[in-house]
C-alpha atoms as a PDB file:
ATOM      1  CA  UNK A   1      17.843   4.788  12.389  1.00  0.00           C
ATOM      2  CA  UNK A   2      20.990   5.804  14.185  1.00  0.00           C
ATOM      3  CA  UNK A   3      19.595   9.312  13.471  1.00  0.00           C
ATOM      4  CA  UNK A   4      17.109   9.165  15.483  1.00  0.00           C
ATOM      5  CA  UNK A   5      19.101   9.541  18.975  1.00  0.00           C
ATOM      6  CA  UNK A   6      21.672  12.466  17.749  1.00  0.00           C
ATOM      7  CA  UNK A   7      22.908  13.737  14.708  1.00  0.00           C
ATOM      8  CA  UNK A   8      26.494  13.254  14.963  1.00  0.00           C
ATOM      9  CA  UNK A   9      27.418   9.439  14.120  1.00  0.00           C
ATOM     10  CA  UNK A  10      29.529   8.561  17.147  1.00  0.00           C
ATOM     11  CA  UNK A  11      27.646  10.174  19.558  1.00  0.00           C
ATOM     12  CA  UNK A  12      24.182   8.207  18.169  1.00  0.00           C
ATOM     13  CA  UNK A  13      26.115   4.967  18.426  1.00  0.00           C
ATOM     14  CA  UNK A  14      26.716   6.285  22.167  1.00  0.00           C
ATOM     15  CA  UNK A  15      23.230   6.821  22.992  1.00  0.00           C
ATOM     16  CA  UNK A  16      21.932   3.811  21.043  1.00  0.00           C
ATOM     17  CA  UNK A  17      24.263   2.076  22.887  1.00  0.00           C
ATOM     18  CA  UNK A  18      22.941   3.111  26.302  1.00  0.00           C
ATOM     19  CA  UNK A  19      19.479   2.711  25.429  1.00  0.00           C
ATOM     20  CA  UNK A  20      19.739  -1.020  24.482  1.00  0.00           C
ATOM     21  CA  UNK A  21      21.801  -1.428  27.331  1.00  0.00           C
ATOM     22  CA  UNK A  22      18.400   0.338  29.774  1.00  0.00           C
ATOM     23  CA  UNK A  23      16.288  -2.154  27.755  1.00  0.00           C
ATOM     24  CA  UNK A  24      18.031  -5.144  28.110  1.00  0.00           C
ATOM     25  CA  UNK A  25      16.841  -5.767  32.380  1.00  0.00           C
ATOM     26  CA  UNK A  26      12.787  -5.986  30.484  1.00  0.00           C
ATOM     27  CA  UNK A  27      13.616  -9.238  29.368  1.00  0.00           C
ATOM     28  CA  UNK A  28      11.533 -10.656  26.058  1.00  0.00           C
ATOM     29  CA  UNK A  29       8.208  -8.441  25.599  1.00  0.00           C
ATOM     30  CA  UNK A  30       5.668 -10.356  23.563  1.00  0.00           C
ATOM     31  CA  UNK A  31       4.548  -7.057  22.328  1.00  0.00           C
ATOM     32  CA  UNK A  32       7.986  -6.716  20.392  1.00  0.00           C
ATOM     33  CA  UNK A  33       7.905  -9.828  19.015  1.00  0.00           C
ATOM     34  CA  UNK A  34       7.367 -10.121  14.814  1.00  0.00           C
ATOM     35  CA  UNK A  35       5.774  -7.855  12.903  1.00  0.00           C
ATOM     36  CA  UNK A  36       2.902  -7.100  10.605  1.00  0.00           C
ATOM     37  CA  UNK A  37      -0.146  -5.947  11.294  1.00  0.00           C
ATOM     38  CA  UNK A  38      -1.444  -9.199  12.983  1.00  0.00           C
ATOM     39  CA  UNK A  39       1.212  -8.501  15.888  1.00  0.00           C
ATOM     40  CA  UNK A  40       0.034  -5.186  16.417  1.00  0.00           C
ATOM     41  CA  UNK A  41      -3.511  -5.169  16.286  1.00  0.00           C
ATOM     42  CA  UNK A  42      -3.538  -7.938  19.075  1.00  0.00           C
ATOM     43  CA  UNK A  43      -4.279 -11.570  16.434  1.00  0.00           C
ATOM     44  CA  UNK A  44      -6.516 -12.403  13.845  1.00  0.00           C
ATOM     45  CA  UNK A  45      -9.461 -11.942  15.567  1.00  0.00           C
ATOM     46  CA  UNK A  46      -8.817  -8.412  16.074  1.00  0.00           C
ATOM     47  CA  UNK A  47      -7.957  -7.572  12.499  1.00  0.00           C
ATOM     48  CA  UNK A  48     -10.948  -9.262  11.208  1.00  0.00           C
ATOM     49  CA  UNK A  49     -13.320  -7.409  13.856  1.00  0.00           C
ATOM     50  CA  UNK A  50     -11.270  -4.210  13.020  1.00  0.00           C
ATOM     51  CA  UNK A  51     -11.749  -4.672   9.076  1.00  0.00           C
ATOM     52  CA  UNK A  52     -15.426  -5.735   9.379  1.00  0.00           C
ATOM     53  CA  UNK A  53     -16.100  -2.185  10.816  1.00  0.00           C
ATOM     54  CA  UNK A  54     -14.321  -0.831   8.358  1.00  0.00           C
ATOM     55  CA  UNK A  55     -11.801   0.264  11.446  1.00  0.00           C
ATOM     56  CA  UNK A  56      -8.235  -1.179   9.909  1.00  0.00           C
ATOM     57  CA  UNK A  57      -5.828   1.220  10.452  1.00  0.00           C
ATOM     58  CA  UNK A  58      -2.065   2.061   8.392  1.00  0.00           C
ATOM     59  CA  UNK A  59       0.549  -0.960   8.510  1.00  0.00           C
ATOM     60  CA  UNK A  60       3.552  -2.156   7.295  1.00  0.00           C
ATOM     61  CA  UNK A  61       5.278  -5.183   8.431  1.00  0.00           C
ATOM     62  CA  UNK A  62       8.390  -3.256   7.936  1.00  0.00           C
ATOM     63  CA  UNK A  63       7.575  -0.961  10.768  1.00  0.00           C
ATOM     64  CA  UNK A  64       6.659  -1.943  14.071  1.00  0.00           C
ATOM     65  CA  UNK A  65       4.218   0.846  15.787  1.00  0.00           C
ATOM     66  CA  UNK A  66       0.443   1.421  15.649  1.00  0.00           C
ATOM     67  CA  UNK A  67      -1.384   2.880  12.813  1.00  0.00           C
ATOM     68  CA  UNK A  68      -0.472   6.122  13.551  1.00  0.00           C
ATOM     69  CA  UNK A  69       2.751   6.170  13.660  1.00  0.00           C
ATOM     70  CA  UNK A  70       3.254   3.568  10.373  1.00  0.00           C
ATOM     71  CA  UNK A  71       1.499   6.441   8.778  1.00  0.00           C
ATOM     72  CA  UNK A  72       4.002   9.102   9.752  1.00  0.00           C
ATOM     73  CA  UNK A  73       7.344   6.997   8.877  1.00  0.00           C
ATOM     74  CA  UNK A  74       5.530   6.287   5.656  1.00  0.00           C
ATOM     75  CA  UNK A  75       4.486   9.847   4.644  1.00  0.00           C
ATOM     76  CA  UNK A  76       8.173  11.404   6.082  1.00  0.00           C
ATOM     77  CA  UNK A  77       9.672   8.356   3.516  1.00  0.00           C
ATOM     78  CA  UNK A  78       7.506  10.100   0.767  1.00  0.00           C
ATOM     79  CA  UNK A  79       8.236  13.174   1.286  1.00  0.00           C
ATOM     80  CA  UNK A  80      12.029  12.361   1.199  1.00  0.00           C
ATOM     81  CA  UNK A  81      11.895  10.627  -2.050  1.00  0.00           C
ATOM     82  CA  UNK A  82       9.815  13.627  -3.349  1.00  0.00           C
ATOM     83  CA  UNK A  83      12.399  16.095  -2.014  1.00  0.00           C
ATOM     84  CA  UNK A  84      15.447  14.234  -3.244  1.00  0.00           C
ATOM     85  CA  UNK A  85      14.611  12.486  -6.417  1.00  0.00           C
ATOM     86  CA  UNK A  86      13.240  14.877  -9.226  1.00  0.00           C
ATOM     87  CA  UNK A  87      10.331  14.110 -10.882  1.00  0.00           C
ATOM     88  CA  UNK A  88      11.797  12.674 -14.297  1.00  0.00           C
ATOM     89  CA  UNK A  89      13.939  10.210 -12.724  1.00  0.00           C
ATOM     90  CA  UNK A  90      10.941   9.661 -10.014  1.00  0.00           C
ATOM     91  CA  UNK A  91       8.990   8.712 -13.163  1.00  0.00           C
ATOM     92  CA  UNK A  92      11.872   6.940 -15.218  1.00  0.00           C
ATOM     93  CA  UNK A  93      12.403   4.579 -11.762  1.00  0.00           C
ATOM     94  CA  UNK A  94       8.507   3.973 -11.633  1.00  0.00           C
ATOM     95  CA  UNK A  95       7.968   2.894 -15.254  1.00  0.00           C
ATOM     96  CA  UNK A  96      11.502   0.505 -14.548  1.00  0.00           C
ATOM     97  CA  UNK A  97      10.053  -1.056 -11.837  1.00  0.00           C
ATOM     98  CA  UNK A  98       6.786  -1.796 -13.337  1.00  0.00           C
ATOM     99  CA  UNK A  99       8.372  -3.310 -16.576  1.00  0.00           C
ATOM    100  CA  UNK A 100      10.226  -5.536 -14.545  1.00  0.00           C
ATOM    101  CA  UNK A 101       7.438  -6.931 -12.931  1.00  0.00           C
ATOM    102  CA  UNK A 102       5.007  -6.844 -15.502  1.00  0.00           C
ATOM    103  CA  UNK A 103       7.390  -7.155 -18.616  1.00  0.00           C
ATOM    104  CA  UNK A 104       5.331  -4.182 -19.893  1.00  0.00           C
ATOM    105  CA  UNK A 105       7.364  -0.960 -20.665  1.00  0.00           C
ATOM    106  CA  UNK A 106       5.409   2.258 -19.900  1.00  0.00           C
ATOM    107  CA  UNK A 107       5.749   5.052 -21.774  1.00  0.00           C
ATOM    108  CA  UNK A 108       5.881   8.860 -20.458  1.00  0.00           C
ATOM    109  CA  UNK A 109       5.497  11.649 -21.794  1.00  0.00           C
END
C-alpha cells in the first residue's frame, strides 16, 4: 500500500504520514466504516434492488471502493501473479490449493 504515495520507502511513510494526519480533522465517516459489498452499495435493500436488475457490480470485502475500482485492484493483482509466477508453478499452486480443500489431488498434464 505504502507504494501507492512514492516509491522510495521512507519518503511513502512521509507522505502516508501526512495524509492521515489531513484526514484525521473529518472525524468518523460512516461511509468508511466495514466493508463488503453491503457497505458500499448503501444496505441490503440496495443490493437486492441492484441484483434483481441484474445491476450488481465487482466486490470484495477486502477492498473498500465501488465496483469499478474493486475491478481494477483485482485485475492489476492478476496480472501480477501472471507476470511473476510462471505458469507451471501457477498450476502446481492451483491443484495444491484445491486438494487441500477438497482432499482431491488434480492431476496436470
Amino acid at each position: 500500500m505504502l507504494r501507492q504515495f512514492h516509491q522510495n520507502e521512507r519518503e511513502a511513510i512521509r507522505v502516508y504520514r501526512r495524509f492521515m494526519g489531513e484526514g484525521k480533522d473529518q472525524g468518523r465517516r460512516p461511509e468508511l466504516v466495514g466493508g463488503g459489498l453491503v457497505r458500499s452499495m448503501g444496505g441490503w435493500s440496495q443490493v437486492l434492488s441492484l441484483r434483481s436488475r441484474g445491476e450488481i457490480g465487482e466486490h470484495d470485502s477486502r477492498i473498500l471502493g465501488g465496483g469499478d475500482f474493486v475491478a481494477e485492484i483485482l485485475k492489476e493483482a492478476d496480472q501480477k501473479v501472471t507476470r511473476y509466477l510462471p505458469i507451471k508453478k501457477r498450476e502446481a499452486l492451483i491443484s495444491e490449493v484445491i486438494e487441500k480443500i477438497t482432499g482431491v489431488q488434480l492431476i496436470i498434464e
